[in-house]
N, C-alpha and C. Protein backbone atom coordinates (compact mmCIF):
# COMPACT_ATOMS: atom_id res chain seq x y z
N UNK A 1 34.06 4.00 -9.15
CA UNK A 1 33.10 3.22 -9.92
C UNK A 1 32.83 3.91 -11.26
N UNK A 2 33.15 3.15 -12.48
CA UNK A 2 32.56 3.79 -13.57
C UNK A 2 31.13 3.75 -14.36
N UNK A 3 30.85 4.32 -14.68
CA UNK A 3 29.24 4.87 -14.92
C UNK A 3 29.48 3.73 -16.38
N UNK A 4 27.84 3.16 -16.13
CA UNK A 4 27.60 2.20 -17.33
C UNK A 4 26.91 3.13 -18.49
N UNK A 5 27.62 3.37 -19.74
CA UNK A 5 26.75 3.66 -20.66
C UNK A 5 26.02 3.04 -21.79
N UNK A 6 24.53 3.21 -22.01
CA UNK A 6 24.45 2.30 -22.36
C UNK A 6 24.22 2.64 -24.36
N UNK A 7 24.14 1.75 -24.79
CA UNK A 7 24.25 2.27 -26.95
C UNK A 7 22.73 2.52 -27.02
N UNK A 8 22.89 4.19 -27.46
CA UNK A 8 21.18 4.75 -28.17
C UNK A 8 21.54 5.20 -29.35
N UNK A 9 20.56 4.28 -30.39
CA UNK A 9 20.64 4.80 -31.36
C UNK A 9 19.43 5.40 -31.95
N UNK A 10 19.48 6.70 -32.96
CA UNK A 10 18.19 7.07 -33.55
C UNK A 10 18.39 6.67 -34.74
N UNK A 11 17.17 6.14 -34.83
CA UNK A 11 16.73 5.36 -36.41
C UNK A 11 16.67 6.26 -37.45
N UNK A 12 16.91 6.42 -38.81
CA UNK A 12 16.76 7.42 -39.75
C UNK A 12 15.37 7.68 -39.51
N UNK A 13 14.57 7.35 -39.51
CA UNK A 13 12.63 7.99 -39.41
C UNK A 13 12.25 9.15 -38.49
N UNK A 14 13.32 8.66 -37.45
CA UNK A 14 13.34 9.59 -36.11
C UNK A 14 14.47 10.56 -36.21
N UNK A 15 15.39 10.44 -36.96
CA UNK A 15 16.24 11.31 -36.74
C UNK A 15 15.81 12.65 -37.79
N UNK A 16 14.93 12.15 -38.82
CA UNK A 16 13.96 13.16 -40.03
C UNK A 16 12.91 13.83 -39.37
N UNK A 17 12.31 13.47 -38.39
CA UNK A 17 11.60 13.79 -37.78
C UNK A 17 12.26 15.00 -36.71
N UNK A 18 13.37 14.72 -36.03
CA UNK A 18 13.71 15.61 -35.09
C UNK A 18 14.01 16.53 -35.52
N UNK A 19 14.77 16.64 -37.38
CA UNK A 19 15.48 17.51 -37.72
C UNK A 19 14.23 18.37 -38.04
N UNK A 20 13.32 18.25 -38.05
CA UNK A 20 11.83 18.77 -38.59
C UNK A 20 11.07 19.57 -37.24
N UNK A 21 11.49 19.28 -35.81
CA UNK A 21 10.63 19.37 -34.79
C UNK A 21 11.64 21.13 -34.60
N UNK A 22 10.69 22.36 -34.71
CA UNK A 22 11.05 24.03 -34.30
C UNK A 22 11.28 24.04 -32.53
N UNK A 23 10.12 23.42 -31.86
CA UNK A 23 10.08 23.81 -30.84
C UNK A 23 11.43 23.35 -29.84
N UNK A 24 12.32 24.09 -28.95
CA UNK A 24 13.46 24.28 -28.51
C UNK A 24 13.05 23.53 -26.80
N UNK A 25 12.06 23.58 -26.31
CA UNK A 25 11.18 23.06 -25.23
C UNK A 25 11.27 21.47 -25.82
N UNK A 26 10.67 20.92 -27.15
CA UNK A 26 10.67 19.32 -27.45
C UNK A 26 11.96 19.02 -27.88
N UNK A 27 12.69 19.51 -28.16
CA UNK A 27 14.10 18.83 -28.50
C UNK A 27 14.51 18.93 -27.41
N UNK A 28 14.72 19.88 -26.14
CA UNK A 28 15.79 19.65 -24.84
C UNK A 28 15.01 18.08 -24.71
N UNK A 29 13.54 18.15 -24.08
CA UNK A 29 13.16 17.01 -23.62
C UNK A 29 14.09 15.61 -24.47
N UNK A 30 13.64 16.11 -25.64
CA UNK A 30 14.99 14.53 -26.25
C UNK A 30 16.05 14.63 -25.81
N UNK A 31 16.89 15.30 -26.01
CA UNK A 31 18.12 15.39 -25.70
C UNK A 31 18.27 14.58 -24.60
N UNK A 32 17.59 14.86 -22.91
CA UNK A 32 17.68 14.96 -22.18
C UNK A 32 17.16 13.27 -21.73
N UNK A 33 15.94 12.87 -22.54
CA UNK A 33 15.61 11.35 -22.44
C UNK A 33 16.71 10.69 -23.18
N UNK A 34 17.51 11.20 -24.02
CA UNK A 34 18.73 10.27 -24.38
C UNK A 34 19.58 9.91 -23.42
N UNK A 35 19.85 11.01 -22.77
CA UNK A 35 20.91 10.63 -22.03
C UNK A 35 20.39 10.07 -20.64
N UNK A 36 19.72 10.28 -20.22
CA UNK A 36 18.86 8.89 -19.06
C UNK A 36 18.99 7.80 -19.69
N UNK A 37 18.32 7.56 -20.83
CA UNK A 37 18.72 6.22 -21.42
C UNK A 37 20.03 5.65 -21.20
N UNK A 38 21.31 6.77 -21.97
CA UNK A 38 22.67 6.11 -21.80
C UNK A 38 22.84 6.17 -20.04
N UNK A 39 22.04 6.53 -19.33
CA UNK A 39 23.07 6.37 -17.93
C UNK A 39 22.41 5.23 -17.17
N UNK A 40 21.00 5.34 -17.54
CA UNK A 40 20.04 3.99 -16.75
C UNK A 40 19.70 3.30 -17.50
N UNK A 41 19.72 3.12 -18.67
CA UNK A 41 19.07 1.97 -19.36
C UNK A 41 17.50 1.69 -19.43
N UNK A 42 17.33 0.73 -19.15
CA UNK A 42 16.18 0.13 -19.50
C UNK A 42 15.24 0.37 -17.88
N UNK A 43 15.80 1.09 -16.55
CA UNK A 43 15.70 1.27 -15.35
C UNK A 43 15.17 3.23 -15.62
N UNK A 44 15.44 3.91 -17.46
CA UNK A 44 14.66 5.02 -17.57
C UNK A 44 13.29 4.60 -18.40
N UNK A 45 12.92 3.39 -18.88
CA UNK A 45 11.73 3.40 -19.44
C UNK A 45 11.23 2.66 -18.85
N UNK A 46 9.62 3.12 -19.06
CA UNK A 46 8.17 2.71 -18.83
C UNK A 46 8.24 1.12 -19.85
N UNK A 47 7.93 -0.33 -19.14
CA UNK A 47 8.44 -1.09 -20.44
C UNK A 47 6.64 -1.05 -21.45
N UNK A 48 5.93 -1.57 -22.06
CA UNK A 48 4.92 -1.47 -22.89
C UNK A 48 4.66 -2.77 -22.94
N UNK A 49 5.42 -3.71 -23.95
CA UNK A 49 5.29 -4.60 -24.58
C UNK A 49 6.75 -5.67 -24.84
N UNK A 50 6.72 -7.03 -25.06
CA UNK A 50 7.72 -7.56 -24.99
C UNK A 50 7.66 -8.72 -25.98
N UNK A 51 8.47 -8.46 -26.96
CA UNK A 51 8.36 -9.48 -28.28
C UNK A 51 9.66 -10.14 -28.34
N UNK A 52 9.64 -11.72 -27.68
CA UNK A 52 11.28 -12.21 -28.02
C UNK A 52 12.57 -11.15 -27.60
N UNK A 53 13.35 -11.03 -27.96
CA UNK A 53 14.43 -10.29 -27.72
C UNK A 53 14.16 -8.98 -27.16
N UNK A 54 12.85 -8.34 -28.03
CA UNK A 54 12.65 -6.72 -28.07
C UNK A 54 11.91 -6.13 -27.11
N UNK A 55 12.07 -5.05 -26.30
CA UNK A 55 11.05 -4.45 -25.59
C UNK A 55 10.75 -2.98 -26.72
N UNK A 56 9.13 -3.14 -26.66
CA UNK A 56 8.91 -1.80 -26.13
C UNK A 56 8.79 -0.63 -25.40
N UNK A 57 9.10 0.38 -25.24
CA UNK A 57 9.11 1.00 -23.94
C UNK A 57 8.84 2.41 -24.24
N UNK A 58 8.29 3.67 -23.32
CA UNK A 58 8.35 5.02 -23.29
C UNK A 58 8.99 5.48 -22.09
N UNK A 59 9.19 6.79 -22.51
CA UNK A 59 9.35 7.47 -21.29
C UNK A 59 8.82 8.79 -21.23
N UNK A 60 8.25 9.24 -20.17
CA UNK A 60 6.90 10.15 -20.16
C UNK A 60 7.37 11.43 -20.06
N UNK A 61 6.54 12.51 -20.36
CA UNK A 61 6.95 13.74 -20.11
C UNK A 61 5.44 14.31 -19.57
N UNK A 62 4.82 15.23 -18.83
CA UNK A 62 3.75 15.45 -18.40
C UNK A 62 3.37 17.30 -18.80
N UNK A 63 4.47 18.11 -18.93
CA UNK A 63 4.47 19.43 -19.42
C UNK A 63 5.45 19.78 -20.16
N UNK A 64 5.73 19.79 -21.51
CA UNK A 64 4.30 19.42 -22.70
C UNK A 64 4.26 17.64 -22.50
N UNK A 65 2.81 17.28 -22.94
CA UNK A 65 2.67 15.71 -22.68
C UNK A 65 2.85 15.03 -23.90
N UNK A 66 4.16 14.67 -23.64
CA UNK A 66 4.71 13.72 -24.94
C UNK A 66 5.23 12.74 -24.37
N UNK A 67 5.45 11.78 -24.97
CA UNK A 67 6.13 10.76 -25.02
C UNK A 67 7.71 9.86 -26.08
N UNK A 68 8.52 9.27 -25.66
CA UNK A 68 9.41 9.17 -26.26
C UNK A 68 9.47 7.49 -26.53
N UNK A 69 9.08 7.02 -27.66
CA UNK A 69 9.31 5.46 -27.48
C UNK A 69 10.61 4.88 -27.94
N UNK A 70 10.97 4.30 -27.34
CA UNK A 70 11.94 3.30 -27.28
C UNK A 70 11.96 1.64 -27.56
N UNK A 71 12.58 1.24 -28.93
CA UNK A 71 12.57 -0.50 -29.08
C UNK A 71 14.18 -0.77 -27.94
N UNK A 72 14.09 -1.69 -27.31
CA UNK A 72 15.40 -2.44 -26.70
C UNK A 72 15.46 -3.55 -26.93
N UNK A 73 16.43 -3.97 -27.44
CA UNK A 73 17.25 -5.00 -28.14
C UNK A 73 18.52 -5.43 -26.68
N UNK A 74 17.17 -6.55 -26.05
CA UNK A 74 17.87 -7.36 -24.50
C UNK A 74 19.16 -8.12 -25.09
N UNK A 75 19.53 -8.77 -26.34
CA UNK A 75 20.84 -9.41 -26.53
C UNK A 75 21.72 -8.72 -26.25
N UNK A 76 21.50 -7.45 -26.91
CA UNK A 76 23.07 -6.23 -26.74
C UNK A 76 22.56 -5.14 -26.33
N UNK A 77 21.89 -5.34 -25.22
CA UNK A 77 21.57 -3.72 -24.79
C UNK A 77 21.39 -2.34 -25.09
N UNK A 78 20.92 -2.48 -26.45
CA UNK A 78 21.07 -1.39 -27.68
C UNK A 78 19.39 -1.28 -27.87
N UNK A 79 19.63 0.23 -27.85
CA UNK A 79 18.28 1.48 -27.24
C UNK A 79 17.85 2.24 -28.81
N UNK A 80 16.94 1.49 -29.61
CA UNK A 80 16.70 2.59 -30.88
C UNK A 80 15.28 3.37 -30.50
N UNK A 81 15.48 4.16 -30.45
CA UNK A 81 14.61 5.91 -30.47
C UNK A 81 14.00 5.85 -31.70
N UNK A 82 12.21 5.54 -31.38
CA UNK A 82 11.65 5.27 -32.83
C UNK A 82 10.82 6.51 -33.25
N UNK A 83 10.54 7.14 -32.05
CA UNK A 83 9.28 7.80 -32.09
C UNK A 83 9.55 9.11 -30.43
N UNK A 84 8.47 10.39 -31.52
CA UNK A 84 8.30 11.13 -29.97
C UNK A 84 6.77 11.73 -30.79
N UNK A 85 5.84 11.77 -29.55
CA UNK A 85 4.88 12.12 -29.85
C UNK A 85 3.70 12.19 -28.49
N UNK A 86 2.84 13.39 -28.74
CA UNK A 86 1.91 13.98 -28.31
C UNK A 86 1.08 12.73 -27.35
N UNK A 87 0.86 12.69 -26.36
CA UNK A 87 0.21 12.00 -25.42
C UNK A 87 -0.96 11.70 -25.69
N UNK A 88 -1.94 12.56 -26.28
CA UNK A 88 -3.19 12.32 -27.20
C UNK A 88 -3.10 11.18 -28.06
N UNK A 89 -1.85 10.78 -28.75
CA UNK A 89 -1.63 10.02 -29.95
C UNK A 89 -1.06 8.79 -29.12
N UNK A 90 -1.12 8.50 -28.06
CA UNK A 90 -0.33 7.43 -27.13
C UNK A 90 -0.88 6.20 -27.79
N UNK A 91 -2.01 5.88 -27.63
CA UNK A 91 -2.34 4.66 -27.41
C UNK A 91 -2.18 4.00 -29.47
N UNK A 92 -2.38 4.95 -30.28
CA UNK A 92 -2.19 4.87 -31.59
C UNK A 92 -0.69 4.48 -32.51
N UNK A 93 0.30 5.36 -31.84
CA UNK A 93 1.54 4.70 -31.93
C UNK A 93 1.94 3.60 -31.36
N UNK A 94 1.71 3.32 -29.88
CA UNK A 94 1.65 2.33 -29.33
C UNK A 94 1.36 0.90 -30.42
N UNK A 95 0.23 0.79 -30.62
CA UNK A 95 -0.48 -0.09 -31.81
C UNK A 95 0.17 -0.32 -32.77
N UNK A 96 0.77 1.21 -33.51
CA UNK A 96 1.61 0.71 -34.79
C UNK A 96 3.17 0.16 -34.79
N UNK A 97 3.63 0.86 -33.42
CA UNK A 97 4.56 -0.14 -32.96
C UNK A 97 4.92 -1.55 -32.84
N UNK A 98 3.78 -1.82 -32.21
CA UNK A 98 3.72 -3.41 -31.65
C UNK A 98 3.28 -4.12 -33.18
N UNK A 99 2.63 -3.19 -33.84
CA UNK A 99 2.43 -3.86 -35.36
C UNK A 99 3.68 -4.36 -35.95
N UNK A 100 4.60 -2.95 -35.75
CA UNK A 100 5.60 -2.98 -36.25
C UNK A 100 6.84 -3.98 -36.14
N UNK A 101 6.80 -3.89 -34.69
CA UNK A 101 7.62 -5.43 -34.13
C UNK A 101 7.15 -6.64 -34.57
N UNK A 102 5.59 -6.72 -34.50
CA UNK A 102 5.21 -8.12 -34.72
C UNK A 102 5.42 -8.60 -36.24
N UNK A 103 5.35 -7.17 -37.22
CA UNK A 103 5.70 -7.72 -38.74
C UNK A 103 7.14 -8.04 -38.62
N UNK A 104 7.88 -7.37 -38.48
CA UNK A 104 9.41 -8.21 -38.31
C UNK A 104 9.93 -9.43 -37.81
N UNK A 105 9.30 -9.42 -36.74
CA UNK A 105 9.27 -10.84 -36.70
C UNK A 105 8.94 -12.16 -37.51
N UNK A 106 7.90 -11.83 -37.85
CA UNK A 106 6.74 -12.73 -39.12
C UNK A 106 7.66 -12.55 -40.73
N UNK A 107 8.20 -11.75 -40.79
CA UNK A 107 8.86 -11.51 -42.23
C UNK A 107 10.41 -11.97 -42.07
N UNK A 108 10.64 -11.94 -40.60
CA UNK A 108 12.38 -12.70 -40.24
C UNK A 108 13.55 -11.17 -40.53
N UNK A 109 12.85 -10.21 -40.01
CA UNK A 109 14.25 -8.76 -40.68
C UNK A 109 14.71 -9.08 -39.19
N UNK A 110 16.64 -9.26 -39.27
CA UNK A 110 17.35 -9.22 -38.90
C UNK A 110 17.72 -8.28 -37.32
N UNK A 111 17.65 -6.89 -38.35
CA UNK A 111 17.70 -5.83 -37.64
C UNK A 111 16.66 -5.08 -37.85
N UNK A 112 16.85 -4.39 -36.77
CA UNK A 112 15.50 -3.20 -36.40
C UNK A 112 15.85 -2.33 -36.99
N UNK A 113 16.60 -1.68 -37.62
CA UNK A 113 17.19 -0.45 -38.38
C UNK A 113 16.32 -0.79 -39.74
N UNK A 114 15.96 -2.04 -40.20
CA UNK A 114 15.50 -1.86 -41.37
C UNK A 114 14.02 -1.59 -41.27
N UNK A 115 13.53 -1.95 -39.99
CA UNK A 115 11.90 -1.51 -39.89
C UNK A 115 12.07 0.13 -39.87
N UNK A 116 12.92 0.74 -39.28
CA UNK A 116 12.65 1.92 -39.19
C UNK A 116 13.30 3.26 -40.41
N UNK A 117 14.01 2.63 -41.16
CA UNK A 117 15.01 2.93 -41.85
C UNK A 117 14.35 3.83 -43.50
N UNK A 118 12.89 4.65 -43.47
CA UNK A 118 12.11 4.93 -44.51
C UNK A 118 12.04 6.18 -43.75
């Protein structure tokens, strides 16, 4: 049986951000939620929110308490990595997320690469 992998991509916002993150403890954790992603899909995130095509989603970490959000794009099964951040800040990103989806929608952008793409 061959193993389904599935397409994660990091958005330029997030990928500026990681190149920025010292601690060697928060990058394994990414690393490591990437590749759950490519092996389970949408069966490794927590889902959030659900706009037309797009889910929101996290996936939790409890020591250190961060979180990793995830947009999924249900047409093509394609996983963009928007965000990682402090569990304190949960419910705040959360918000600007779903902001974030809901302006794209309302403005008609195509792709999600361009919401995240600053």
């Amino acid at each position: 049986m061959t193993e389904q992998k599935f397409e994660v991509i990091i958005v330029p916002s997030f990928q500026k951000e990681i190149e920025s993150i010292r601690d060697k403890k928060q990058l394994e954790l990414i690393c490591k939620s990437i590749e759950k992603i490519e092996n389970m899909g949408k069966n490794a995130v927590k889902l959030l929110h659900v706009r037309d095509k797009y889910i929101l989603g996290e996936l939790k970490f409890m020591s250190p308490p961060y979180r990793l959000y995830v947009i999924i794009n249900q047409e093509n099964e394609r996983f963009y990595v928007v965000r990682w951040e402090h569990k304190e800040k949960q419910q705040k990103v959360i918000n600007q997320l779903m902001y974030k989806l809901e302006y794209a929608f309302e403005s008609g952008i195509k792709n999600i690469m361009e919401l995240f793409s600053h």
